[in-house]
Protein backbone atom coordinates (compact mmCIF):
# COMPACT_ATOMS: atom_id res chain seq x y z
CA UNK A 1 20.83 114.04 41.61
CA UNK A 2 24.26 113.89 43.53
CA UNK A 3 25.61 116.68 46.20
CA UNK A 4 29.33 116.96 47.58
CA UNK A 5 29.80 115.39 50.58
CA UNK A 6 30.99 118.35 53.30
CA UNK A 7 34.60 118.43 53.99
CA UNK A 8 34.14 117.74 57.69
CA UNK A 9 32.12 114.48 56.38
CA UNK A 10 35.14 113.27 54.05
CA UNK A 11 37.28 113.74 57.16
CA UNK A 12 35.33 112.03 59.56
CA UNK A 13 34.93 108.94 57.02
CA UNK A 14 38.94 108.74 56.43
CA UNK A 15 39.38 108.87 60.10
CA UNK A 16 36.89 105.95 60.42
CA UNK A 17 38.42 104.17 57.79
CA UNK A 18 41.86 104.40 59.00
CA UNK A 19 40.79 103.57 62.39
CA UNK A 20 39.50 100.43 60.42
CA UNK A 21 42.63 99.49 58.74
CA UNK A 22 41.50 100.84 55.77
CA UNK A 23 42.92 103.88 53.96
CA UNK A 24 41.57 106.54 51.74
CA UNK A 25 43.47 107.24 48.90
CA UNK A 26 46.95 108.12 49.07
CA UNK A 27 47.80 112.43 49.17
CA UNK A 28 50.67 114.75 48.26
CA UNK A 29 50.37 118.16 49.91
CA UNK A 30 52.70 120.56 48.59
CA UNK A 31 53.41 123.42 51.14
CA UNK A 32 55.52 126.78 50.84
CA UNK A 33 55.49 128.05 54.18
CA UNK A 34 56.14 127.34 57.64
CA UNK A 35 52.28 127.28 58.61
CA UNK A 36 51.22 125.47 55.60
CA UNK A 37 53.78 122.82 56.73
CA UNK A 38 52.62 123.01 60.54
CA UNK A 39 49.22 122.04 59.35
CA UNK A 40 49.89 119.40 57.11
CA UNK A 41 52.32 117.61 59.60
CA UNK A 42 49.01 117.85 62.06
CA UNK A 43 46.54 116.29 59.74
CA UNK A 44 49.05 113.46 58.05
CA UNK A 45 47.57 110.38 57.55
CA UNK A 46 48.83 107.07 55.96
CA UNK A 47 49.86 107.37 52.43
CA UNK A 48 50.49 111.31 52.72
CA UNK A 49 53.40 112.77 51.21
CA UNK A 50 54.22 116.29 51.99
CA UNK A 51 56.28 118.16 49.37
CA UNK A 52 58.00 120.81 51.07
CA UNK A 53 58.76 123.86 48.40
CA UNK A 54 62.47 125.54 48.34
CA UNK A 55 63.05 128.13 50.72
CA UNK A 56 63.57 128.49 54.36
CA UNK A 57 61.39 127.34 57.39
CA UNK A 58 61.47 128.32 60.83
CA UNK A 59 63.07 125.02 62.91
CA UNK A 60 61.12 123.58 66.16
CA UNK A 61 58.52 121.68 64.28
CA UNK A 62 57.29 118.62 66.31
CA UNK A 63 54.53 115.89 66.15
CA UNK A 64 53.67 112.77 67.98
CA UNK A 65 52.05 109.98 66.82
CA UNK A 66 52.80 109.97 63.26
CA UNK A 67 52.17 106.69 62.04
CA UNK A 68 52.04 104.99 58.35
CA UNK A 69 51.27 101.75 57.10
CA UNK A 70 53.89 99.71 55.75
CA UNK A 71 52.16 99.65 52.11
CA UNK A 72 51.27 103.33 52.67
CA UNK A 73 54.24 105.36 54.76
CA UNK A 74 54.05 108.59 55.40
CA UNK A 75 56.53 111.16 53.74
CA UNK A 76 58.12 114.58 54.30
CA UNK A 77 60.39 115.32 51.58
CA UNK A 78 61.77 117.94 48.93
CA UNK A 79 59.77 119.33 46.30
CA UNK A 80 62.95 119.61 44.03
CA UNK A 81 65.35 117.75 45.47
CA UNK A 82 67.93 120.02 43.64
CA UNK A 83 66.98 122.96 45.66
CA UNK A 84 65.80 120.87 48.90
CA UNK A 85 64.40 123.42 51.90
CA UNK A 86 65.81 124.16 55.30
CA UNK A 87 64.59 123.54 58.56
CA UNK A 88 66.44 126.90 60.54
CA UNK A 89 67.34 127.20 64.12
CA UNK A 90 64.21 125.88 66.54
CA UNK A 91 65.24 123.93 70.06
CA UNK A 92 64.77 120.65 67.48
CA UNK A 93 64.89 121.56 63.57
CA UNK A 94 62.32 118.95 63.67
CA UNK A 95 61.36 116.74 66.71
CA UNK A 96 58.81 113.08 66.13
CA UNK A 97 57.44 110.90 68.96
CA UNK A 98 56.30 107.63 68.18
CA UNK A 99 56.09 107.17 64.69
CA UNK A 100 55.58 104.54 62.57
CA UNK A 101 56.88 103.73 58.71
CA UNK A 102 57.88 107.23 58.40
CA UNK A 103 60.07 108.74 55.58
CA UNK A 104 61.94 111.76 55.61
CA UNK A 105 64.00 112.72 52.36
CA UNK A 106 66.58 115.68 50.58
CA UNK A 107 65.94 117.88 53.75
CA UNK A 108 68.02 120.91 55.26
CA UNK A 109 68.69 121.10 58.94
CA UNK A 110 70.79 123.97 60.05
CA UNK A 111 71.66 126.12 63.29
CA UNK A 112 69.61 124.11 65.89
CA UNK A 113 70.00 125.08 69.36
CA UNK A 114 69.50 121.25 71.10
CA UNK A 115 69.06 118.04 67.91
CA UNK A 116 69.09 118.84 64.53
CA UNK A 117 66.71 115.80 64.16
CA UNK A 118 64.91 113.98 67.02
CA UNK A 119 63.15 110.60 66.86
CA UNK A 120 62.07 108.80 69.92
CA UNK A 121 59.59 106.78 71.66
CA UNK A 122 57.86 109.23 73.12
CA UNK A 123 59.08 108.07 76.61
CA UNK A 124 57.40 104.78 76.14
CA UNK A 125 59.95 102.45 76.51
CA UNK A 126 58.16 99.41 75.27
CA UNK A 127 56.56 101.20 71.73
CA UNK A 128 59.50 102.03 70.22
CA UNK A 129 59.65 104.29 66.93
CA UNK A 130 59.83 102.31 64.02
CA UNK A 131 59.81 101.53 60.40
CA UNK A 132 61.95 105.47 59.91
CA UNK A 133 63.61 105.62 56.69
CA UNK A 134 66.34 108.88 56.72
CA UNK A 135 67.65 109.34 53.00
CA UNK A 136 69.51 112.63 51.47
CA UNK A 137 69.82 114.20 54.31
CA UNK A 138 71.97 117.27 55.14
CA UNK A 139 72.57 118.56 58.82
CA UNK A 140 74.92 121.27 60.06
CA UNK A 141 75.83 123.43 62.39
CA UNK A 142 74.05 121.96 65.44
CA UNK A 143 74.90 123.29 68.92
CA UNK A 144 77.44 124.46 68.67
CA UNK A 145 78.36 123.58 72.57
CA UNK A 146 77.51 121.05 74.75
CA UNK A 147 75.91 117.89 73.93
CA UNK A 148 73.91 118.64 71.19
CA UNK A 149 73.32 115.99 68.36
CA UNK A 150 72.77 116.05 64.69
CA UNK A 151 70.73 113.20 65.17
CA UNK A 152 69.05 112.06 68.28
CA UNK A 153 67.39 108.63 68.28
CA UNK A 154 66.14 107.22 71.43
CA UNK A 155 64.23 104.24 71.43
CA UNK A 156 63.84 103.72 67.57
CA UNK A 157 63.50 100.10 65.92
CA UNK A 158 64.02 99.10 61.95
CA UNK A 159 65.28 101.87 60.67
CA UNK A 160 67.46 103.18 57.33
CA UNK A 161 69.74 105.68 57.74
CA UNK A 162 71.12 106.61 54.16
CA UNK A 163 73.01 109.56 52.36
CA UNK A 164 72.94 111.67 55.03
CA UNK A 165 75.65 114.38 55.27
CA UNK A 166 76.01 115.40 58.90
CA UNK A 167 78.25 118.47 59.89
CA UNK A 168 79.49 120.52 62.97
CA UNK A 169 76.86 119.36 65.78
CA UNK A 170 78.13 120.05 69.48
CA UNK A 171 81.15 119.87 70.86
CA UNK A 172 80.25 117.11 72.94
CA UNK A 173 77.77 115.60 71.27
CA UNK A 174 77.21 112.94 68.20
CA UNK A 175 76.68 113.16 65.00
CA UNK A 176 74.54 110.21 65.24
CA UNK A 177 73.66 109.66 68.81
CA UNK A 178 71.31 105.86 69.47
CA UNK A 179 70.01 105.49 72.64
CA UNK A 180 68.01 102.04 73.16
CA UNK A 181 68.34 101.40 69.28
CA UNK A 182 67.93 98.36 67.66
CA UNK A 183 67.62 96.94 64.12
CA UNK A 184 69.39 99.59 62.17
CA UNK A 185 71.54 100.50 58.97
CA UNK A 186 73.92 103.71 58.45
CA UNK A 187 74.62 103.48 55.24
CA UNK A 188 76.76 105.60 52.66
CA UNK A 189 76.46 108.73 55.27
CA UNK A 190 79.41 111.41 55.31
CA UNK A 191 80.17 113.12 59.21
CA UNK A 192 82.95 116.14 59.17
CA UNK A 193 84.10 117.89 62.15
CA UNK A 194 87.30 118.50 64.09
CA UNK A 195 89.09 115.31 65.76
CA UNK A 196 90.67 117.72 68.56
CA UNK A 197 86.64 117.54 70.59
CA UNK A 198 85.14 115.23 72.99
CA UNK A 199 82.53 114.89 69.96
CA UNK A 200 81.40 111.71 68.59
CA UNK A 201 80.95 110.42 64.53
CA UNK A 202 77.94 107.76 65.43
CA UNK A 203 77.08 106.12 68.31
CA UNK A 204 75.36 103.13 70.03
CA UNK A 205 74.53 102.90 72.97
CA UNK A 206 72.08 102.78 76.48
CA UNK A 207 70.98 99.05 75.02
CA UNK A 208 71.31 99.42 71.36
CA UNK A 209 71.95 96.00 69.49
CA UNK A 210 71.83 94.96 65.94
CA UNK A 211 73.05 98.31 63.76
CA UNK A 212 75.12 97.71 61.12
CA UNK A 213 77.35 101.10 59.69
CA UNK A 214 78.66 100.77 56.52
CA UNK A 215 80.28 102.54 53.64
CA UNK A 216 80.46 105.67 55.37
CA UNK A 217 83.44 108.24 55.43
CA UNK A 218 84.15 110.10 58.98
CA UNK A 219 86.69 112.78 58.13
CA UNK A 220 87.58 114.18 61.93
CA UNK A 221 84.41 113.18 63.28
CA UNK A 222 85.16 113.98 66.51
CA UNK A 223 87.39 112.32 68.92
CA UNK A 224 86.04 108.99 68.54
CA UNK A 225 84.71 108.08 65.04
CA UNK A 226 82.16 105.31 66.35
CA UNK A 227 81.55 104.91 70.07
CA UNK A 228 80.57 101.38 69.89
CA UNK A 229 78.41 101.63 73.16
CA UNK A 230 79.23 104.80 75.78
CA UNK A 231 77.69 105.24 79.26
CA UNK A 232 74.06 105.74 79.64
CA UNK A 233 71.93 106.54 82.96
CA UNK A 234 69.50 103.22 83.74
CA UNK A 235 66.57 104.94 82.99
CA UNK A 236 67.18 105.90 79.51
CA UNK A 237 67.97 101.70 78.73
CA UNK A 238 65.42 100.44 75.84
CA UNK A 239 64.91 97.88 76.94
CA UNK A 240 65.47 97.55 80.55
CA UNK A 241 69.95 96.90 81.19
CA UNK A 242 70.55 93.53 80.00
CA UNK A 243 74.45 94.23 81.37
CA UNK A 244 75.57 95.63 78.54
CA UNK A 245 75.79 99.27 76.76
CA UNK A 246 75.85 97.85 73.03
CA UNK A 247 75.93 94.56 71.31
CA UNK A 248 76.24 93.02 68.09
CA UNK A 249 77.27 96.08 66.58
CA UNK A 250 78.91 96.06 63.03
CA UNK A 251 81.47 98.89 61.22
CA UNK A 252 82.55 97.46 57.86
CA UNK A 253 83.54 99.42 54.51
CA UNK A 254 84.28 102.94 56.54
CA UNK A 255 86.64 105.07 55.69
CA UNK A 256 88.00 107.33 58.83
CA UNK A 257 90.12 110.36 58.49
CA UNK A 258 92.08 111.62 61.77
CA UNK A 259 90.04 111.89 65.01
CA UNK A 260 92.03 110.81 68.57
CA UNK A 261 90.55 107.34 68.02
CA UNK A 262 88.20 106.00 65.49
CA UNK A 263 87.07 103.11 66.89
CA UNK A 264 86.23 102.97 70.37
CA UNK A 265 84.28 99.79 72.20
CA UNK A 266 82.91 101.48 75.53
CA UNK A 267 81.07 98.56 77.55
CA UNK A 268 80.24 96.16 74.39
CA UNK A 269 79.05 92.60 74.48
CA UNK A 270 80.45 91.76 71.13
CA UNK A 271 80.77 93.85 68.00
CA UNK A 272 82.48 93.34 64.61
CA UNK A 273 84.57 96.09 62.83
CA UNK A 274 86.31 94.88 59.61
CA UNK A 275 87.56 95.80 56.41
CA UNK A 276 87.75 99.67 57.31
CA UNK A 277 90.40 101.76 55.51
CA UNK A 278 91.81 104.22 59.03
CA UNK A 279 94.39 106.90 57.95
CA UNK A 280 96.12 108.78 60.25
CA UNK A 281 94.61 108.74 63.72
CA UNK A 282 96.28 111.21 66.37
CA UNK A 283 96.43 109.48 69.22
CA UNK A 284 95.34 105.92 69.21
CA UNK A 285 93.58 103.06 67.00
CA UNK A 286 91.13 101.67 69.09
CA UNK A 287 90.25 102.06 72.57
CA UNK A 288 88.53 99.29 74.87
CA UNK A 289 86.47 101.27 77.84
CA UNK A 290 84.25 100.32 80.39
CA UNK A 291 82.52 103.64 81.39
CA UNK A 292 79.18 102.03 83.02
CA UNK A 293 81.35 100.38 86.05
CA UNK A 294 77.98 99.47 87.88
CA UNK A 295 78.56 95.71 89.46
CA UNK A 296 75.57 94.43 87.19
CA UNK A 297 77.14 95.56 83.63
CA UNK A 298 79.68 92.72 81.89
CA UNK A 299 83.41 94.06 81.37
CA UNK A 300 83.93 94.80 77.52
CA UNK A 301 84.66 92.08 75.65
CA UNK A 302 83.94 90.00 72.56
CA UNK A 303 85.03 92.89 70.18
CA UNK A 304 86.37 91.62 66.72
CA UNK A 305 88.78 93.64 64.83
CA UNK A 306 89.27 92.41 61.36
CA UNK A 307 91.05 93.01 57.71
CA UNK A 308 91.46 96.42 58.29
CA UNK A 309 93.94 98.89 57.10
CA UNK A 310 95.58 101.26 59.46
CA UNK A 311 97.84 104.01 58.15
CA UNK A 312 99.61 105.89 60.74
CA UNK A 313 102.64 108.10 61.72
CA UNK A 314 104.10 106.87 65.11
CA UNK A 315 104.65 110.50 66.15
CA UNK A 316 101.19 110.62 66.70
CA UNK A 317 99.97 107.03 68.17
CA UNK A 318 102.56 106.28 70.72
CA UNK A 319 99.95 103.09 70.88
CA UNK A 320 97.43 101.24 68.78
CA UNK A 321 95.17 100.25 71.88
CA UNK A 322 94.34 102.32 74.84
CA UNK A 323 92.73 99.90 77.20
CA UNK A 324 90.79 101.04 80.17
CA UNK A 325 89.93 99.43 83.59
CA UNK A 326 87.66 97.00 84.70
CA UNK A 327 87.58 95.33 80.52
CA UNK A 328 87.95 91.69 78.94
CA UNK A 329 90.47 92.90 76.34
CA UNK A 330 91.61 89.25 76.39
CA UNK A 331 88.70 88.31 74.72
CA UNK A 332 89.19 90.70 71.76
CA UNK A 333 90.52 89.09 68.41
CA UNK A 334 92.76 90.35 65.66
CA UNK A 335 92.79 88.93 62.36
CA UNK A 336 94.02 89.68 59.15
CA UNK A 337 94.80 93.22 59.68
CA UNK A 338 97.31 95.64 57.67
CA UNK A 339 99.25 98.02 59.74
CA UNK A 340 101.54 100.38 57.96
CA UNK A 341 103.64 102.85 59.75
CA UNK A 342 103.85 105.90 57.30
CA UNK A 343 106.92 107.81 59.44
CA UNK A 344 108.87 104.45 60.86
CA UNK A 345 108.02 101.51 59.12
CA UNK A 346 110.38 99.75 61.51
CA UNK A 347 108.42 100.60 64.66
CA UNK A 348 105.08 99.54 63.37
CA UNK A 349 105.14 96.38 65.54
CA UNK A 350 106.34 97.95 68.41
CA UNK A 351 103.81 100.52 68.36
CA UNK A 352 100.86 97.84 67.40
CA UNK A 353 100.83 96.15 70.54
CA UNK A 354 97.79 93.83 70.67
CA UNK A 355 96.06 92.56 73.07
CA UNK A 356 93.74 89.37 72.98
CA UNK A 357 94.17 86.52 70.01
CA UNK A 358 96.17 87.91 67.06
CA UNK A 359 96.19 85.71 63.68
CA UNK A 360 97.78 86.94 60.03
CA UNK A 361 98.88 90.49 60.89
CA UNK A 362 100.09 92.24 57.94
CA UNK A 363 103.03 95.28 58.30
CA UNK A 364 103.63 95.86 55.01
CA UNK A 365 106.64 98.99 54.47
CA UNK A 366 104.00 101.49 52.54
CA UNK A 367 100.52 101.38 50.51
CA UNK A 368 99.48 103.18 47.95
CA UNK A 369 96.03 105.08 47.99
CA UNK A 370 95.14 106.84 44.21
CA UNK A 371 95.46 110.18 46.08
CA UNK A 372 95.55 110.39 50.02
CA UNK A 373 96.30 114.05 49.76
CA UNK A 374 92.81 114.67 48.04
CA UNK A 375 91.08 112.17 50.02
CA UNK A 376 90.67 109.19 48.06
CA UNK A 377 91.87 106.29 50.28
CA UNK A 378 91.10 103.68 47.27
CA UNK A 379 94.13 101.47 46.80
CA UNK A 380 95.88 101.64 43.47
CA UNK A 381 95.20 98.54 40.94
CA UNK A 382 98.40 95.64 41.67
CA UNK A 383 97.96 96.20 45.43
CA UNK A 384 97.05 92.85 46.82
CA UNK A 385 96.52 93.62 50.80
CA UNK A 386 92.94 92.04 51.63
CA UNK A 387 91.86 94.63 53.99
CA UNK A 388 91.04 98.05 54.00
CA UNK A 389 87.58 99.33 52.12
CA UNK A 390 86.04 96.91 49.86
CA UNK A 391 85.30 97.81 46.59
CA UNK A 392 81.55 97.78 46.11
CA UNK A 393 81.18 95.10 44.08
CA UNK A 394 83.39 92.59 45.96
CA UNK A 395 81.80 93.01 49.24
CA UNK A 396 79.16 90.73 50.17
């Protein structure tokens, strides 16, 4: 004769499995309330999948240590993806320290008071977060003042950011703000705000190398679309300065709408943006900064700028590069790009004043888009520029 083994037993022998390396079979926990998901984020285990029910959940949910396997992650996602659940209000909609191959999918994040979403290292500098896959994401409404983030990620390593919609966060803040980030993808992510802010779309910064950001649209994501590095205080470096706020960085395939500049390069040791469609910035193109001026950080420099199309009224950019002090912009290199002066065609070279090496500049008099005033920026069939937004399948 058999007789069930005790719950506490079955817990204690996963536990000493896991601990093992070994995993007890995979588990989807379907919750409908906030306490029900409190709990299950507490007990989570490799291979778990929590299936969060439609509805509403109170916001300042955090856990550390929340680690998967890479053959078994751990994931927090919709029920019905159709009718996906929001995180409300909270100092963090939802805040995790440390984790490991961790999946979060087709949430809500509304009205948070600091970060919609938080993901760090829990402090620990050399144990990054890692293995974080963010898909079908919606955030909104973060802040609304000061510098509050949609997303905060400080010290995270390897990660996918995909789909995400990301809307209204502070008013000095990011949409996407990396701190000591390395190994990344933003991919096919949407970021809407108002270009008149000190607000950033995405950035990179305090360390962060080797994040790629592609086919995303910013559509007045602040005043600077991507702040390709920024200004970071020394302790907050992952890992320790190496002289530079960001490096080998790459934008390709965006699509920007407005904002006072959507690219900036703030204390970069080389970074790549090309074939990026930019239509009507209001005050400049790009800007090359150097806001950490301590004597151990290098000057900006290295930045590559290449087969884009810019579309712009010279009424509003008196100048296509605002360069600051104490930069390399000598070291910057043009190539290939399409500028196109929508009010004076004839001043478009004037106002595109470059500095650095400058190869096969294109000013064509006008471009057609299928319909700018609805927002699609795709150029009509017969145009022949090489630049701007690749279509899907010829990119590489």
């Amino acid at each position: 004769m058999s007789f069930p083994m005790p719950r506490r037993t079955l817990v204690a022998v996963a536990l000493m499995l896991w601990s093992c390396g070994i995993s007890a079979a995979a588990e989807t926990v379907r919750v409908a309330d906030r306490t029900q998901l409190a709990r299950a984020l507490g007990v989570a285990r490799p291979g778990t999948t929590i299936l969060i029910a439609p509805g509403t959940y109170q916001g300042g949910l955090s856990r550390g240590g929340l680690r998967g396997t890479e053959a078994e992650p751990i994931v927090i996602a919709a029920a019905d993806p159709k009718n996906p659940p929001e995180i409300r209000m909270g100092g963090s909609g939802l805040h995790f320290s440390g984790a490991e191959h961790l999946e979060l999918r087709d949430l809500v994040i509304s009205r948070a008071e600091g970060n919609g979403l938080n993901i760090d290292d829990g402090g620990n500098r050399d144990a990054p977060a890692k293995h974080i896959t963010l898909r079908g994401l919606t955030i909104r409404d973060v802040g609304p003042r000061g510098n509050r983030d949609g997303m905060k990620l400080s010290g995270v390593s390897d990660f996918t950011i995909e789909n995400c919609t990301i809307e209204r966060w502070g008013d000095s803040g990011s949409a996407i703000d990396m701190v000591g980030c390395h190994r990344g993808r933003v991919v096919g992510c949407t970021f809407r705000y108002r270009g008149d802010l000190a607000a950033n779309g995405v950035q990179a910064k305090g360390g962060s190398s080797e994040i790629a950001i592609s086919r995303c649209r910013f559509e007045n994501a602040g005043s600077r679309g991507v702040n390709i590095g920024g200004s970071t205080g020394l302790d907050y470096f992952r890992p320790k300065p190496q002289g530079y706020e960001a490096k080998d960085i790459t934008v390709e395939d965006c699509t920007f709408v407005g904002s006072m500049s959507p690219i900036a390069f703030v204390g970069v040791d080389g970074a790549v943006v090309r074939y990026n469609t930019i239509y009507r910035p209001t005050r400049w193109g790009i800007r090359i900064l150097q806001e950490n001026q301590m004597p151990e950080f290098s000057p900006c420099r290295n930045g590559r700028f290449e087969r884009n199309l810019v579309v712009f009224r010279a009424d509003e950019v008196g100048t296509m590069v605002n360069i600051g002090g104490k930069t390399a912009p000598d070291t910057f290199s043009f190539v290939g790009n399409a500028w196109v002066c929508l009010d004076r065609p004839r001043d478009a070279r004037r106002v595109v004043s470059l500095p650095g090496t400058q190869t096969d500049s294109q000013f064509p008099a006008n471009v057609e888009f299928q319909d700018a005033d609805r927002g699609d920026f795709r150029l009509k069939t017969g145009e022949s520029l090489d630049a701007g937004v690749r279509p899907e399948e010829a990119a590489p």
